[in-house]
N, C-alpha and C. Protein backbone atom coordinates (compact mmCIF):
# COMPACT_ATOMS: atom_id res chain seq x y z
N UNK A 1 -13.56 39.03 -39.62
CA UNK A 1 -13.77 37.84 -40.39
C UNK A 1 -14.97 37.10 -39.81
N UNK A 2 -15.50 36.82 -40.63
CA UNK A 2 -16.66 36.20 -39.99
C UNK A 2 -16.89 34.54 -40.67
N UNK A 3 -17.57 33.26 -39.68
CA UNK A 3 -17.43 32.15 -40.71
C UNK A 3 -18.90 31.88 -40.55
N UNK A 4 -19.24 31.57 -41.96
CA UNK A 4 -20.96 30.99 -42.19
C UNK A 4 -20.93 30.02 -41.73
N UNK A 5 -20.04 28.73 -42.16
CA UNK A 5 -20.11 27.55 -41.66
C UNK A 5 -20.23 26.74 -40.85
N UNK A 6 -21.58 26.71 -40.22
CA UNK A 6 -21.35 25.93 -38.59
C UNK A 6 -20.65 24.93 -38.54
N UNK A 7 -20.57 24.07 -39.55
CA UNK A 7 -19.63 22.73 -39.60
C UNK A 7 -18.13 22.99 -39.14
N UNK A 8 -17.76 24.16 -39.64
CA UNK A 8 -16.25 24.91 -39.30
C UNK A 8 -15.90 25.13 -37.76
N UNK A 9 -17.19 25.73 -37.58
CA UNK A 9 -17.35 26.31 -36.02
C UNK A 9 -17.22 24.87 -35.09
N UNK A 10 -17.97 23.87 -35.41
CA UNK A 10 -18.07 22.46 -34.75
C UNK A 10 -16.53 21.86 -34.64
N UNK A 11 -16.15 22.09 -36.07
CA UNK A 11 -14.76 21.32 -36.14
C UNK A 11 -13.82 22.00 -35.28
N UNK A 12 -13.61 23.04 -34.87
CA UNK A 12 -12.75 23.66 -34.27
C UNK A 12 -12.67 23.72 -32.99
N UNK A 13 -14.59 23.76 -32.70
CA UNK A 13 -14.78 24.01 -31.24
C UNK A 13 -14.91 22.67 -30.45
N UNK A 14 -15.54 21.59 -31.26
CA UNK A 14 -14.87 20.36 -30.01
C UNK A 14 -14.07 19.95 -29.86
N UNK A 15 -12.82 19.60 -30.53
CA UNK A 15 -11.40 19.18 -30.06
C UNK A 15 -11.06 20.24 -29.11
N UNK A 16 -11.42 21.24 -29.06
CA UNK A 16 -10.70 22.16 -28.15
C UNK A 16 -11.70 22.01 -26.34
N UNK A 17 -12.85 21.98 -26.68
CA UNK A 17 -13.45 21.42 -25.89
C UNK A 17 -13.23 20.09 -24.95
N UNK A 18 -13.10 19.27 -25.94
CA UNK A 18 -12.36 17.52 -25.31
C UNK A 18 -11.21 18.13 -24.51
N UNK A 19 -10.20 18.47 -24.98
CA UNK A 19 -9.28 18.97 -24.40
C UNK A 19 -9.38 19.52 -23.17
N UNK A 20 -10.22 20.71 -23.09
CA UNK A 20 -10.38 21.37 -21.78
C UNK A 20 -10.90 20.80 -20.58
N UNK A 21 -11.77 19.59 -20.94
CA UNK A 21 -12.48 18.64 -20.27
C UNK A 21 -11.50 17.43 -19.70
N UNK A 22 -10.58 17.56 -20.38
CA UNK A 22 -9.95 16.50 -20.21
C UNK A 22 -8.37 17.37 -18.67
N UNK A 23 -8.02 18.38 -19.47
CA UNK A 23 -7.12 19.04 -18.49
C UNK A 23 -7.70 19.24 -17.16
N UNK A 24 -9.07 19.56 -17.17
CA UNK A 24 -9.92 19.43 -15.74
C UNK A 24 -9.90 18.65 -15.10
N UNK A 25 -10.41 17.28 -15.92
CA UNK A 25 -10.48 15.82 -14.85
C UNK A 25 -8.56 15.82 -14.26
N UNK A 26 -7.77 15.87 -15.12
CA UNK A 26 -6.36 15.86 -14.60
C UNK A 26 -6.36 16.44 -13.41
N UNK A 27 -6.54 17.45 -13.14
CA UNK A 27 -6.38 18.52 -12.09
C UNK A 27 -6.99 17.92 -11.09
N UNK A 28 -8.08 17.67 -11.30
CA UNK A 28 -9.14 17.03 -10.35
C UNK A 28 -8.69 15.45 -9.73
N UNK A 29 -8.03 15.43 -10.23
CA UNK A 29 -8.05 13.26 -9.96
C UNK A 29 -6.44 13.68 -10.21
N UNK A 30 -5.50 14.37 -9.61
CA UNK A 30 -4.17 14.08 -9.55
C UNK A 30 -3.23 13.58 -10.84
N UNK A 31 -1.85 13.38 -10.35
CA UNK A 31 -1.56 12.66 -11.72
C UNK A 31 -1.92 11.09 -11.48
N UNK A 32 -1.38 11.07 -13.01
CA UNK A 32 -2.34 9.23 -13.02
C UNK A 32 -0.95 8.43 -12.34
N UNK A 33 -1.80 7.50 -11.64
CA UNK A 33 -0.82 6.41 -11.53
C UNK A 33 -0.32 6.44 -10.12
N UNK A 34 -0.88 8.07 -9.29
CA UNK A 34 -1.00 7.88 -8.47
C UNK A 34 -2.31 8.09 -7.54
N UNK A 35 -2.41 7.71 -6.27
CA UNK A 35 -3.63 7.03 -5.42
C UNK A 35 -3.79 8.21 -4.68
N UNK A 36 -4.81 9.37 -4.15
CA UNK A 36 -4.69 10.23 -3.40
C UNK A 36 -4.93 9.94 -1.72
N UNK A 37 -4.39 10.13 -0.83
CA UNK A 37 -4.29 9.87 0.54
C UNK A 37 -5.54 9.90 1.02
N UNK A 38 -6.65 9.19 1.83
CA UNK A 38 -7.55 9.65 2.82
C UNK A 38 -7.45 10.86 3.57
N UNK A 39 -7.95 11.63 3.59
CA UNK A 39 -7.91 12.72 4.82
C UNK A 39 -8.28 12.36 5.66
N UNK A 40 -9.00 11.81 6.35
CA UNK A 40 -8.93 10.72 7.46
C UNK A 40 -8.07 9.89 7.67
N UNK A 41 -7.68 10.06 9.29
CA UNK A 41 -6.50 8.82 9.80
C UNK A 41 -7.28 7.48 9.65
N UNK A 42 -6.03 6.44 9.66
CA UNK A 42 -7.13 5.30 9.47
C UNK A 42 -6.92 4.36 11.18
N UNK A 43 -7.55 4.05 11.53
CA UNK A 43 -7.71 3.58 12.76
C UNK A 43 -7.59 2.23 12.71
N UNK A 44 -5.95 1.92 13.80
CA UNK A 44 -5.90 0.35 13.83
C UNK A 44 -6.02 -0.14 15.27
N UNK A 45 -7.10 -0.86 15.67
CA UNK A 45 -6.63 -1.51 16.87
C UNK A 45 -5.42 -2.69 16.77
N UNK A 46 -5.19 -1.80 18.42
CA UNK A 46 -4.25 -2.41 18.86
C UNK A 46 -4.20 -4.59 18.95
N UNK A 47 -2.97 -4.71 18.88
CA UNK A 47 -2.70 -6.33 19.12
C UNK A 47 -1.76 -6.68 19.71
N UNK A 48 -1.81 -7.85 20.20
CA UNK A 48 -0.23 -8.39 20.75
C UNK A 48 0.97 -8.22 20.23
N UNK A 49 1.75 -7.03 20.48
CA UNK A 49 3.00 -7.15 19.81
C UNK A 49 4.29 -6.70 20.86
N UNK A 50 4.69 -7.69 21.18
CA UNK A 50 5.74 -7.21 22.67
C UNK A 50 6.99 -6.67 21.93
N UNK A 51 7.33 -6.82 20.88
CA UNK A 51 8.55 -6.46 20.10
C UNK A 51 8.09 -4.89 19.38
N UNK A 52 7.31 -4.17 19.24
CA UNK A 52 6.84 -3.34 18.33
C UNK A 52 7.21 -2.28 18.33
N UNK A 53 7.84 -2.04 19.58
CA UNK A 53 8.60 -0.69 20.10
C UNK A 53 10.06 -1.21 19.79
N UNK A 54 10.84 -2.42 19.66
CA UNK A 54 12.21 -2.37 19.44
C UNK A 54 12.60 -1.66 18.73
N UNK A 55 13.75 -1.85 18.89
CA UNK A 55 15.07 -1.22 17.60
C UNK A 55 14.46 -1.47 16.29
N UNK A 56 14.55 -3.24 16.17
CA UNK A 56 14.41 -3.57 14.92
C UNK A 56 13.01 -2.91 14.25
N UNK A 57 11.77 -3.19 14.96
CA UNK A 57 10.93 -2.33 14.41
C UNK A 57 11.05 -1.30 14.09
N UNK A 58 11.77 -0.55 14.90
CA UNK A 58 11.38 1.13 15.04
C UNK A 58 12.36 1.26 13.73
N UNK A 59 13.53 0.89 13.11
CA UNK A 59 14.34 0.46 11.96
C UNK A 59 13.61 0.38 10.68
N UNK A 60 12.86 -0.83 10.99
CA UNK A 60 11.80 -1.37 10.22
C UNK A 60 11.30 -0.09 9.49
N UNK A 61 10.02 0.07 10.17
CA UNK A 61 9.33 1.54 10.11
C UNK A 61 9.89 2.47 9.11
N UNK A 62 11.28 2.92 9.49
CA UNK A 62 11.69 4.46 9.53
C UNK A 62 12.32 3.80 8.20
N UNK A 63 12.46 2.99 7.33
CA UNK A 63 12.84 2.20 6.61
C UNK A 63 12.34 2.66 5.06
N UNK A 64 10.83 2.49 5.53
CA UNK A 64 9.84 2.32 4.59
C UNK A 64 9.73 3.37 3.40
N UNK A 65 9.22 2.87 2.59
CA UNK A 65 9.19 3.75 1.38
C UNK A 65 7.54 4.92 1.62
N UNK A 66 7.75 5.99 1.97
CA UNK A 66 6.39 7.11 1.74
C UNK A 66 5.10 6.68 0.54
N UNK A 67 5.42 6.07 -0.33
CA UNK A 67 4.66 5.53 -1.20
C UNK A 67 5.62 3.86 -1.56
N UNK A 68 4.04 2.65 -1.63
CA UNK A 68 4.67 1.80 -2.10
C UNK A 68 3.69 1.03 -3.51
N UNK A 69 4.75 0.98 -4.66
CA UNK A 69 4.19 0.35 -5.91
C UNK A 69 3.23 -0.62 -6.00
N UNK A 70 2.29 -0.15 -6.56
CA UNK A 70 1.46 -1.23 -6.89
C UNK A 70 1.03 -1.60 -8.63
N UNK A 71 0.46 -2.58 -8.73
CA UNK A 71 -0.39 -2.37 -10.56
C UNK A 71 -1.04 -1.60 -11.13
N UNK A 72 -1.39 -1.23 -9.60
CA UNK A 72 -3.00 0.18 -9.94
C UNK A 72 -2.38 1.38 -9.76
N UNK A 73 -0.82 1.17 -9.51
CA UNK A 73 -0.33 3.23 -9.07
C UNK A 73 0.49 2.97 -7.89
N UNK A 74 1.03 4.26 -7.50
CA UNK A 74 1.61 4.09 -6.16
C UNK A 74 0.44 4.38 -4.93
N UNK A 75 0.82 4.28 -3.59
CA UNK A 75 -0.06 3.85 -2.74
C UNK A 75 0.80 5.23 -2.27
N UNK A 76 -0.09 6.44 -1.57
CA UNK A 76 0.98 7.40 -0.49
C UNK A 76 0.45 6.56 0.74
N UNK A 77 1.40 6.73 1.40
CA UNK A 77 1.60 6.68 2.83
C UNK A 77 0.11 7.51 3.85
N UNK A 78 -0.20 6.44 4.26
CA UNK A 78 -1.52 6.75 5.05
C UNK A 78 -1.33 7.09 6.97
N UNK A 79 -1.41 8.22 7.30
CA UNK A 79 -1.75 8.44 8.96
C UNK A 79 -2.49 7.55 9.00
N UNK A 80 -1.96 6.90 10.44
CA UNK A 80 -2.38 6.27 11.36
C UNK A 80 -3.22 7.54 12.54
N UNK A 81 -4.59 6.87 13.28
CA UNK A 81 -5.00 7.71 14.24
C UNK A 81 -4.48 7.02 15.46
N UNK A 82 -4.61 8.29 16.28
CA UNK A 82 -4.01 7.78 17.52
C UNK A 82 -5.06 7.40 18.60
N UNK A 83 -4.45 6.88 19.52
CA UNK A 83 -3.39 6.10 19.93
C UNK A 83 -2.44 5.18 18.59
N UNK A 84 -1.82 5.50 18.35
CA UNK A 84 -1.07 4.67 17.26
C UNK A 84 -0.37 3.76 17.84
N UNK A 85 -1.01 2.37 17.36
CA UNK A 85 -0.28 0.85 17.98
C UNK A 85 1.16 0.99 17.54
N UNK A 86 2.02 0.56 18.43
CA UNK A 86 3.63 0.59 17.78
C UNK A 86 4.27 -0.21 17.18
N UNK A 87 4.84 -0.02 15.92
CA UNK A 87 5.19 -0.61 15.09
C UNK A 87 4.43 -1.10 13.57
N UNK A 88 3.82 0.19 13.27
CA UNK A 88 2.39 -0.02 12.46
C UNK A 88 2.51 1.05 11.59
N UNK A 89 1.80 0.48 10.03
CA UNK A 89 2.37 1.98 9.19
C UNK A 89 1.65 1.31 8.50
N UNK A 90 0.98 2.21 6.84
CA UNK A 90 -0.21 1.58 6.38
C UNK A 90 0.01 2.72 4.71
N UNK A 91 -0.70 2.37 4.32
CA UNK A 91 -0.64 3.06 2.61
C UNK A 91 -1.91 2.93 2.46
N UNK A 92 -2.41 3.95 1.45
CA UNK A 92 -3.87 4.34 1.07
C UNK A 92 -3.93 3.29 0.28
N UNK A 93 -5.48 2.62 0.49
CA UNK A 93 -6.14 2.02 -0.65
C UNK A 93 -6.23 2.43 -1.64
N UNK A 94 -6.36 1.04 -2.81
CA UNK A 94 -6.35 2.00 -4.43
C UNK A 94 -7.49 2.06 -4.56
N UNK A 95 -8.55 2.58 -3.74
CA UNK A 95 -9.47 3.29 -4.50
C UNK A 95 -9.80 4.78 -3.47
N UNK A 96 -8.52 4.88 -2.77
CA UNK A 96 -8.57 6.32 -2.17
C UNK A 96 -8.96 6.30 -0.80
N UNK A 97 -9.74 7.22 -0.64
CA UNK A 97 -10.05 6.88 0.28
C UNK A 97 -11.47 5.30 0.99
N UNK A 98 -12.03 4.93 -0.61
CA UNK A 98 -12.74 3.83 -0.12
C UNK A 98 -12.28 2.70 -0.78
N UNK A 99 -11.20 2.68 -0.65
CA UNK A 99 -10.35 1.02 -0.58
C UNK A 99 -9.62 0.60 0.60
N UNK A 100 -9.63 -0.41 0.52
CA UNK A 100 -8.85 -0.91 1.72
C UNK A 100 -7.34 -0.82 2.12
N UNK A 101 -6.50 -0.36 2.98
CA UNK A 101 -5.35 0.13 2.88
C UNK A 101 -4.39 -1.47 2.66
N UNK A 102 -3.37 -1.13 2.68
CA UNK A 102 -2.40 -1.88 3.10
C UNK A 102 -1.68 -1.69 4.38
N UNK A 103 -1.61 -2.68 5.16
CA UNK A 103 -1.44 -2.33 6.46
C UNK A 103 -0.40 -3.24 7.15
N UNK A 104 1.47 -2.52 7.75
CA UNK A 104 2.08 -3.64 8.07
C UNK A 104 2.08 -3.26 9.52
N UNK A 105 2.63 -4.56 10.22
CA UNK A 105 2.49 -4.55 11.80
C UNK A 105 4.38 -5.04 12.07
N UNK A 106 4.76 -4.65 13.02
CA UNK A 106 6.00 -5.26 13.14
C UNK A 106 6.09 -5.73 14.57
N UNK A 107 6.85 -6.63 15.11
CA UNK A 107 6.79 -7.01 16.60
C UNK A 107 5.73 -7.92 16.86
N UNK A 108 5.13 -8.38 16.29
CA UNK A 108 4.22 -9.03 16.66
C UNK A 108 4.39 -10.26 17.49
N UNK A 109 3.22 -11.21 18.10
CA UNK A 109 3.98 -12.26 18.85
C UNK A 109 3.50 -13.39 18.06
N UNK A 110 4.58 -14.46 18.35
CA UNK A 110 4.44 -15.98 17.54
C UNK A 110 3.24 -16.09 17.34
N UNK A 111 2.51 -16.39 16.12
CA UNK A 111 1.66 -17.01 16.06
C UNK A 111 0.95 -18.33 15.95
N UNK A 112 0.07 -19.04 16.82
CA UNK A 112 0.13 -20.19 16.92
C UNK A 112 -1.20 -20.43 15.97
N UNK A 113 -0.93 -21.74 15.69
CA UNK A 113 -2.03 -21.97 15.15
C UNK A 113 -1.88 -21.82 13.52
N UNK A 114 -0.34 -21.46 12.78
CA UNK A 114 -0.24 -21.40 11.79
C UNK A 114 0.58 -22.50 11.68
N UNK A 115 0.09 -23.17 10.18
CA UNK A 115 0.84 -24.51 9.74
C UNK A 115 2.32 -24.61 9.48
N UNK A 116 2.79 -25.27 10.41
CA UNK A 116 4.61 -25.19 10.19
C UNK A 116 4.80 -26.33 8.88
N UNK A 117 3.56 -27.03 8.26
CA UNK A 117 3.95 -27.20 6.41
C UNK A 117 3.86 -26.68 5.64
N UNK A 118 3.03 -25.24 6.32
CA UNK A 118 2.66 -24.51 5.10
C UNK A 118 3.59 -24.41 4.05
N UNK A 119 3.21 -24.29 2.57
CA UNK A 119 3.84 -23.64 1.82
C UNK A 119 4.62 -22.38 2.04
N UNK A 120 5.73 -21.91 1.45
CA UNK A 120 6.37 -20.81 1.88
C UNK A 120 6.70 -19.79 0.75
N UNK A 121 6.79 -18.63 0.72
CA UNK A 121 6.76 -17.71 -0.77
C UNK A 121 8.20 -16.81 -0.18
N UNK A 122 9.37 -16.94 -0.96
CA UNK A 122 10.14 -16.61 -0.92
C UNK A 122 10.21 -15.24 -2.41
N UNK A 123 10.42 -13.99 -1.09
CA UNK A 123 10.32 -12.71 -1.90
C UNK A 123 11.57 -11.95 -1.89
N UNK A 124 12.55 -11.61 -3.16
CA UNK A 124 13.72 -11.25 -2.11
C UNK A 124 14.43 -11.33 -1.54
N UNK A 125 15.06 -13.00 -1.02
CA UNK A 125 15.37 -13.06 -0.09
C UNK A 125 14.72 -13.17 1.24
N UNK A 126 13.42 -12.70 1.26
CA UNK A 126 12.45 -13.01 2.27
C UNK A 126 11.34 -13.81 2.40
N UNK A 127 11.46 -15.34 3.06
CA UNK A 127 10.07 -15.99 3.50
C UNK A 127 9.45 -15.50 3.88
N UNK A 128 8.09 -15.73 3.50
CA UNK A 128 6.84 -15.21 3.81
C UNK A 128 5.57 -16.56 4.06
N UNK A 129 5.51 -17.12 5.21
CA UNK A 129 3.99 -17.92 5.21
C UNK A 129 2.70 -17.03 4.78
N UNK A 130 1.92 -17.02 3.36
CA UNK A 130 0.89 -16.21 3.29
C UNK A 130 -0.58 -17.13 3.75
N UNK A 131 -1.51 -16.32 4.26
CA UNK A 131 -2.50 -16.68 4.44
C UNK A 131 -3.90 -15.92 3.64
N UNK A 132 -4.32 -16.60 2.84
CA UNK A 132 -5.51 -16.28 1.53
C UNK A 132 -6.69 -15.84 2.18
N UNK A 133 -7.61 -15.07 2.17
CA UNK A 133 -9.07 -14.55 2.38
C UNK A 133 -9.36 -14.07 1.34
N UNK A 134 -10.70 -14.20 0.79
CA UNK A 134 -11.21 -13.90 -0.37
C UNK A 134 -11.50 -12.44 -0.69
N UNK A 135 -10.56 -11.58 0.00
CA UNK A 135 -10.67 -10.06 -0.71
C UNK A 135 -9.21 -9.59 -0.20
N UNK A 136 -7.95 -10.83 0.38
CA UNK A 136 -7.05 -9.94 1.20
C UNK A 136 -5.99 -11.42 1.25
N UNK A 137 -4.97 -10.57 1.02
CA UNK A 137 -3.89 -11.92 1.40
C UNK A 137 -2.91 -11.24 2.67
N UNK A 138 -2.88 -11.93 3.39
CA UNK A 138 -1.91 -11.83 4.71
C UNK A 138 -0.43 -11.94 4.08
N UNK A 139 0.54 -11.67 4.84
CA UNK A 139 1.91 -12.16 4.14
C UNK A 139 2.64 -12.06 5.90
N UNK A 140 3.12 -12.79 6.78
CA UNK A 140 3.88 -13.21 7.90
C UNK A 140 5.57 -14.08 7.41
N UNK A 141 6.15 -13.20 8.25
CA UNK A 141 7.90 -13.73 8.02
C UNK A 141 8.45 -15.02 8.73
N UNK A 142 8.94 -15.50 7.58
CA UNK A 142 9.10 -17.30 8.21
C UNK A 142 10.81 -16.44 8.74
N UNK A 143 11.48 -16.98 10.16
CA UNK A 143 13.14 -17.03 10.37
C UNK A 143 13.34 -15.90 10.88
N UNK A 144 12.58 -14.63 10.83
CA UNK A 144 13.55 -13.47 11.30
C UNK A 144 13.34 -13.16 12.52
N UNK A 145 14.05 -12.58 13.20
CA UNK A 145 14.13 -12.08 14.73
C UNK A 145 12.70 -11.69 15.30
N UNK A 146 12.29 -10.70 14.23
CA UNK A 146 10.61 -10.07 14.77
C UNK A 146 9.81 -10.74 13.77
N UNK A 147 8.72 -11.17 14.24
CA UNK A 147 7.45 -11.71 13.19
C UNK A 147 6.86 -10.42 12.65
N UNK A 148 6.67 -10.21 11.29
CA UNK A 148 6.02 -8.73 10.40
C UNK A 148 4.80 -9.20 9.49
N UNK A 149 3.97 -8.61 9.95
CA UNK A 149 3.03 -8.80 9.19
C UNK A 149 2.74 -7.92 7.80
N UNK A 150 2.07 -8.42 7.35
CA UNK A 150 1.87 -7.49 5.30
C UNK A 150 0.68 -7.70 5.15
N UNK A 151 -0.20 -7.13 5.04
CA UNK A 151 -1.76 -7.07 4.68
C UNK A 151 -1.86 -6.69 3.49
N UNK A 152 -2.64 -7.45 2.32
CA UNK A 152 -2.71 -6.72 1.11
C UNK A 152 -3.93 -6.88 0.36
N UNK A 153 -4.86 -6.10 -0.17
CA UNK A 153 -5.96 -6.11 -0.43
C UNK A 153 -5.96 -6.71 -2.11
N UNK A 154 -6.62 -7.64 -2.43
CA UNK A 154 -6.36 -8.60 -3.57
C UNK A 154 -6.53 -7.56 -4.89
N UNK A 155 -5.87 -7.61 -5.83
CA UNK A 155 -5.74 -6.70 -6.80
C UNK A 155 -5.06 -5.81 -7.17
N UNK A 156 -3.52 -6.26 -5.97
CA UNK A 156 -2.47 -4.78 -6.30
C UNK A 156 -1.44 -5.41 -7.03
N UNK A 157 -1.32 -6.84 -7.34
CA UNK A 157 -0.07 -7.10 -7.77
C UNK A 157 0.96 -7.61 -6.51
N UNK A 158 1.97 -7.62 -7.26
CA UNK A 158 3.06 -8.23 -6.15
C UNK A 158 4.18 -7.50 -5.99
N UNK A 159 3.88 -5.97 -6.22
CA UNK A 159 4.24 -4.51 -5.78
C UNK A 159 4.75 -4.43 -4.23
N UNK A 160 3.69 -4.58 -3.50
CA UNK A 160 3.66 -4.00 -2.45
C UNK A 160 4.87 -5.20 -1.31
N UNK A 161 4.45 -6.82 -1.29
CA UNK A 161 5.31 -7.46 -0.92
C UNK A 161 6.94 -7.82 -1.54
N UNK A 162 7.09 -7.44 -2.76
CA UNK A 162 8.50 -7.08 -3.16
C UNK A 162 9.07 -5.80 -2.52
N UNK A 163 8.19 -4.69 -2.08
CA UNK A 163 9.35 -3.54 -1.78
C UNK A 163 9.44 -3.45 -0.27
N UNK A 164 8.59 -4.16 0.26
CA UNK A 164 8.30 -4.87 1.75
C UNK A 164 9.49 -5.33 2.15
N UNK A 165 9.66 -6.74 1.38
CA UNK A 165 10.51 -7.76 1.07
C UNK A 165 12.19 -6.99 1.40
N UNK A 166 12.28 -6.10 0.22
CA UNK A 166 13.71 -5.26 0.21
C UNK A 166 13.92 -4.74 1.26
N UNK A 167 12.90 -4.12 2.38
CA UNK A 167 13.14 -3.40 3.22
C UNK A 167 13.78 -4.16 4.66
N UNK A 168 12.94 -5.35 4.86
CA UNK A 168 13.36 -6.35 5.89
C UNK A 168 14.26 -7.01 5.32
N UNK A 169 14.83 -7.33 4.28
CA UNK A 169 16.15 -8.25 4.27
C UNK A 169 16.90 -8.00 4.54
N UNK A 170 16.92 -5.90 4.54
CA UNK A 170 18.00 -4.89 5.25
C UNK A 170 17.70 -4.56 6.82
N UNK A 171 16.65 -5.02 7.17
CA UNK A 171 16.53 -4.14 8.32
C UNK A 171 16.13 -5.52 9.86
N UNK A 172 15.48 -6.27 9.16
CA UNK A 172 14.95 -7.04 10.02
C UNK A 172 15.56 -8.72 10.00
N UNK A 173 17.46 -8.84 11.36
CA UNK A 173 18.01 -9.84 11.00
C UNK A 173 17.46 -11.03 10.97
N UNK A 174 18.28 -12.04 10.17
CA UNK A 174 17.39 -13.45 10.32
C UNK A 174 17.79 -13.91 12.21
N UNK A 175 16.88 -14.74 11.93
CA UNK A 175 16.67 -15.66 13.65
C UNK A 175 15.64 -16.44 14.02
C-alpha cells in the first residue's frame, strides 16, 4: 500500500512523534512530582549542639519520613558528608541538585538573642518561633526538651513544617 498524501503522512507521523518525545523527557526527569537526590553529599558544618547525640534526637532522626512533601513534589532524603554533625538530616532541594536543601538540626543549644515576644506559629500541636530571611525561613521549637531546628527554602509550601511538626509531637517531649 502505498500513500500519495504527504498531509496523511504528517497527520500520523507527529502525534506519534509528540508522544515519543514526550515518553523520553519522562524517563529522563523521573516521575513528576518527584525531586531527584544530589549525588553529592551535602556538607553541613558543624554547631553547638550538646543534646544531638541523645535519645531524643537520635528518636527524632530515625523518625523521619525518607521523603518529605512539598508544593513542588516530594523532597528524597539527602546524604549528609562526613564528618556528619549529630543530629542532622536534610532533603534535596526542589530544584535537585541546585536548590537549596532543607535542613533539620536537633540538640541544639538555647538560643540567645531570640525574642521571647516573638510571635509563635503553632503546627500540629507544635510551637515553632520562625525567623524570616529573604530566600529561607528558619522554624525553632518553643517548650520542648531539645531545641530543633527546620530550615526551609521559601517556595515549598507548608509541607515540609507540618510533617516535621507530626514527627516531634511524637518523638520530642514537651519541657
Amino acid at each position: 500500500m502505498r500513500i500519495r498524501n504527504p498531509t496523511t503522512v504528517l497527520l500520523y507521523a507527529l502525534p506519534l512523534a509528540l508522544l515519543l518525545a514526550a515518553a523520553a523527557l519522562g524517563v529522563m526527569h523521573g516521575r513528576p512530582g518527584t525531586v531527584k537526590a544530589p549525588d553529592r553529599p551535602l556538607a553541613l558544618p558543624p554547631i553547638e549542639a550538646p543534646d544531638a547525640a541523645g535519645p531524643v534526637c537520635t528518636a527524632l532522626i530515625a523518625a523521619l519520613a525518607d521523603q518529605l512533601p512539598t508544593s513542588s513534589g516530594a523532597l528524597p532524603h539527602r546524604t549528609i558528608a562526613e564528618p556528619r554533625p549529630p543530629g542532622t538530616t536534610a532533603w534535596a532541594g526542589s530544584g535537585g541538585a541546585g536548590g537549596d536543601p532543607v535542613v533539620l538540626r536537633c540538640g541544639l543549644a538555647k538560643q540567645s538573642g531570640l525574642d521571647p515576644g516573638a510571635p509563635l506559629l503553632e503546627v500540629n500541636g507544635v510551637r515553632w518561633l520562625t525567623i524570616s530571611e529573604p530566600d529561607r525561613d528558619s522554624f525553632f521549637t518553643v517548650g520542648r526538651q531539645v531545641l530543633v531546628a527546620l530550615t526551609v527554602p521559601r517556595g515549598l509550601g507548608g509541607g515540609p513544617v507540618q510533617a516535621v511538626s507530626d514527627v516531634v509531637r511524637t518523638t520530642v517531649p514537651p519541657g
